[in-house]
Protein backbone atom coordinates (compact mmCIF):
# COMPACT_ATOMS: atom_id res chain seq x y z
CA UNK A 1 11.75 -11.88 0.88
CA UNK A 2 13.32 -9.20 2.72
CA UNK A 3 17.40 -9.64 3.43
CA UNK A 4 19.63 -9.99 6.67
CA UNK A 5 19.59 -6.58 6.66
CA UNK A 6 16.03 -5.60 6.43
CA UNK A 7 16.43 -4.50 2.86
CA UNK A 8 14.18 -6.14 0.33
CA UNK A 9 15.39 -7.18 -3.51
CA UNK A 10 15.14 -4.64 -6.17
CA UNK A 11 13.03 -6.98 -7.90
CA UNK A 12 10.30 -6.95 -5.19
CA UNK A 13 10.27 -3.35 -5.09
CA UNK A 14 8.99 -2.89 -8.53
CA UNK A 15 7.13 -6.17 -8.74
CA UNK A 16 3.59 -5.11 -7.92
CA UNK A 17 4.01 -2.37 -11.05
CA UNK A 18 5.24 -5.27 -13.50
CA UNK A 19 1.99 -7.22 -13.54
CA UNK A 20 1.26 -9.44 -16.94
CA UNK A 21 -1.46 -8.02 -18.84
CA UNK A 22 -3.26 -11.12 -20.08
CA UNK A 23 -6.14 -10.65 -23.08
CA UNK A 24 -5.81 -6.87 -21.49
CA UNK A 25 -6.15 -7.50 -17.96
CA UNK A 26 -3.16 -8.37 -15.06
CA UNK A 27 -2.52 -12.06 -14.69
CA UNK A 28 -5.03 -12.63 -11.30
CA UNK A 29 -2.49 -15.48 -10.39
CA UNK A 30 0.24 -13.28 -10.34
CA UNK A 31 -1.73 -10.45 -8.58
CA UNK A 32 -2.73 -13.13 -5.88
CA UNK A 33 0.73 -14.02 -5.40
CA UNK A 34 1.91 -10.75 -5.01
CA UNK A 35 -0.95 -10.19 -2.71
CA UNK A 36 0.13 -12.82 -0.64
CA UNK A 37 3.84 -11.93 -0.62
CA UNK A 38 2.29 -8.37 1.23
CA UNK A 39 0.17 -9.49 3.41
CA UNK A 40 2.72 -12.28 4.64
CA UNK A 41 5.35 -9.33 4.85
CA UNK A 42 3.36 -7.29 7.19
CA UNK A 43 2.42 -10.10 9.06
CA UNK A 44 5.93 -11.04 9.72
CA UNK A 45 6.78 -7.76 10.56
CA UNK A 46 9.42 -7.03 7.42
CA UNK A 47 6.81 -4.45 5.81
CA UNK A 48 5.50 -2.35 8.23
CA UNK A 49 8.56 -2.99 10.26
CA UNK A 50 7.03 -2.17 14.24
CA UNK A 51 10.51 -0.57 15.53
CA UNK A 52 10.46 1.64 12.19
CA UNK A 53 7.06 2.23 12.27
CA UNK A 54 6.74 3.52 16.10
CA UNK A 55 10.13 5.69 15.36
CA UNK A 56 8.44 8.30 13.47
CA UNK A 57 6.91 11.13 14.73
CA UNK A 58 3.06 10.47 14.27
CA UNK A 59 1.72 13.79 14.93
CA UNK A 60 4.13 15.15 12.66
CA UNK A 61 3.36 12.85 9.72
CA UNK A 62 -0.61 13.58 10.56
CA UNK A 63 0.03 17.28 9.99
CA UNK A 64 2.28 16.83 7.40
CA UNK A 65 -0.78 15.22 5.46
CA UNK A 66 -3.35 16.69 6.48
CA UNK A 67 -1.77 20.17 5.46
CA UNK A 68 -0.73 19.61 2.08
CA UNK A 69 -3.14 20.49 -0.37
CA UNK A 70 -1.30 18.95 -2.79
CA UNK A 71 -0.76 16.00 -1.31
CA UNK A 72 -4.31 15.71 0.21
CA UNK A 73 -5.90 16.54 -3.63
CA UNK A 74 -4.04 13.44 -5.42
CA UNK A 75 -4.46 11.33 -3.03
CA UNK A 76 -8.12 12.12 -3.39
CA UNK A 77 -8.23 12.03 -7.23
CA UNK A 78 -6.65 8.84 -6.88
CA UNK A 79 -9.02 7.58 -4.25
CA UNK A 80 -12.04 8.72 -6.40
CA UNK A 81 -10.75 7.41 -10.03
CA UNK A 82 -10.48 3.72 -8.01
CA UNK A 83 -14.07 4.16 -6.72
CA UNK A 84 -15.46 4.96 -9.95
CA UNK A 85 -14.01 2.05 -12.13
CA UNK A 86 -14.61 -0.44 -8.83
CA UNK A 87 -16.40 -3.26 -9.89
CA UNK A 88 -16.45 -5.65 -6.91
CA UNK A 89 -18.50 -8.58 -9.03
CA UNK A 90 -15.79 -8.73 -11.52
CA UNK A 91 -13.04 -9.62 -9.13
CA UNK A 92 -11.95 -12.82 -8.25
CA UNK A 93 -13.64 -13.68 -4.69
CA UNK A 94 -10.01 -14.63 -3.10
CA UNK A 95 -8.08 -11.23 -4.52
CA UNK A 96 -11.52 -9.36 -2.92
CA UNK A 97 -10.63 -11.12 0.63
CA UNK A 98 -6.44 -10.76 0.08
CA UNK A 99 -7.65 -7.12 -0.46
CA UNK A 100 -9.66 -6.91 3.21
CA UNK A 101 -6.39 -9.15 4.99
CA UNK A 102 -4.09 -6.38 3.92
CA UNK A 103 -5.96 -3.33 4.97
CA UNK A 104 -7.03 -5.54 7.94
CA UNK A 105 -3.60 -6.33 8.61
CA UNK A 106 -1.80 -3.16 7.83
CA UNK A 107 -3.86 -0.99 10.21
CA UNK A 108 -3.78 -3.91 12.75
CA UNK A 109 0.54 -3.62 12.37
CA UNK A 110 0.46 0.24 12.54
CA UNK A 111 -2.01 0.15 15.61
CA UNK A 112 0.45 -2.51 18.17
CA UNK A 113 3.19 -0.63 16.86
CA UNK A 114 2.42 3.09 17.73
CA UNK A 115 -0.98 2.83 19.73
CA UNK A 116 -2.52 5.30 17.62
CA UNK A 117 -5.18 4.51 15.27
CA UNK A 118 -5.48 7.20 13.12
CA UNK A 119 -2.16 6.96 11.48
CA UNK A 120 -3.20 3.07 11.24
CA UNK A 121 -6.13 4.15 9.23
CA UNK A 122 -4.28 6.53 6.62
CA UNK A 123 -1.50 3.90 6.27
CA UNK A 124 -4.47 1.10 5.40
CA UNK A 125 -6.39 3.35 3.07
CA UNK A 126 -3.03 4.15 1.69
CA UNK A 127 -2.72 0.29 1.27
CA UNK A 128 -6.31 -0.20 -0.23
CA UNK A 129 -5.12 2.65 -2.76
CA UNK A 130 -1.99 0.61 -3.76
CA UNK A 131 -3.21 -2.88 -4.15
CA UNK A 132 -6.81 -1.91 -5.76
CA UNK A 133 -5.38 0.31 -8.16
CA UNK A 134 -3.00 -2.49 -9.15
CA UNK A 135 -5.99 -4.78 -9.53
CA UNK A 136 -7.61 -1.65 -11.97
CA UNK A 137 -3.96 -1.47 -13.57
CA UNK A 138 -4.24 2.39 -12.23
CA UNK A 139 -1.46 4.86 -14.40
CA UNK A 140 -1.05 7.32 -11.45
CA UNK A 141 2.29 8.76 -10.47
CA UNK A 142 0.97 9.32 -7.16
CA UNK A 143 0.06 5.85 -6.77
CA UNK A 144 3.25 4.45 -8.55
CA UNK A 145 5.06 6.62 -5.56
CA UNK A 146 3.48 4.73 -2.49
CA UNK A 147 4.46 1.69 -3.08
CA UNK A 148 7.94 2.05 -3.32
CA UNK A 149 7.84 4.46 0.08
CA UNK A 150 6.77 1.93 1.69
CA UNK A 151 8.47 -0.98 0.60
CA UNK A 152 11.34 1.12 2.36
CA UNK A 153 9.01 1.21 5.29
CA UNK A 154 8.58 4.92 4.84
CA UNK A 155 5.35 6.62 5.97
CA UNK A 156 4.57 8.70 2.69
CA UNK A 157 4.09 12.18 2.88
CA UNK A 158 4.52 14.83 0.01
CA UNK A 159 8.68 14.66 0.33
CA UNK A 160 8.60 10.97 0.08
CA UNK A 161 5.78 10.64 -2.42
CA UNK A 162 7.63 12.55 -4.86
């Protein structure tokens, strides 16, 4: 739960990383709760924050992406490693449809707040990243780096992904 302030608890920030393993997979209660806690934060506005979110410079943050190789190639690695352990079946039905509400959601937040959609789009696939490599218990440092950007609704790029 975010504070007065707009700040959110150290203990959220790192909670998505400090899943359970259970009989070597995360506890799917826990995930869904966490899940929830997201999706309920961007709905409310404390993740995603509009006023933050429509402050940056959009065009910027595009170019900033789009131009760093680096950046660009681990997102991509990271993107492809999800796709190719993605098992769909083997995933509880409900974390499957908490997964769609928070891309949903997150490019729905980004899109009312700045009017553009294609920064809505990178910031949802950047969510689908984040919350299905969680489900896949994903070791990425890329991925670990997200996250925690946004949690300080930050729009990653390669000098806040670091």
């Amino acid at each position: 739960m975010p504070l007065a302030d707009g700040k959110v608890p150290a203990t959220f920030t790192s909670r998505l990383c400090k899943c359970v393993p259970v009989e070597g997979r995360y506890d799917m209660s826990y995930l869904i709760a966490t899940f929830t806690e997201i999706l309920t934060r961007i709905k409310e506005g404390s993740l995603l924050h509009p006023a933050v979110i429509a402050a940056y410079d959009h065009d910027t943050i595009l170019d900033e992406r789009d131009n760093d190789v680096d950046f660009e190639a681990q997102w991509m690695r990271c993107y492809n490693e999800i796709e190719e352990r993605w098992r769909p079946g083997e995933v509880k039905p409900e974390l499957i449809a908490l997964i769609g509400d928070i891309c949903r959601e997150s490019f729905l937040a980004v899109s009312r707040a700045t009017g553009q959609h294609e920064i809505a789009a990178y910031i949802s696939d950047d969510f689908d990243l984040i919350v299905r490599g969680a489900v896949l218990e994903l070791k990425n440092d890329f991925l670990t780096n997200l996250w925690p950007a946004y949690n300080r609704n930050e729009i990653p790029t390669s000098q806040t992904s670091k």
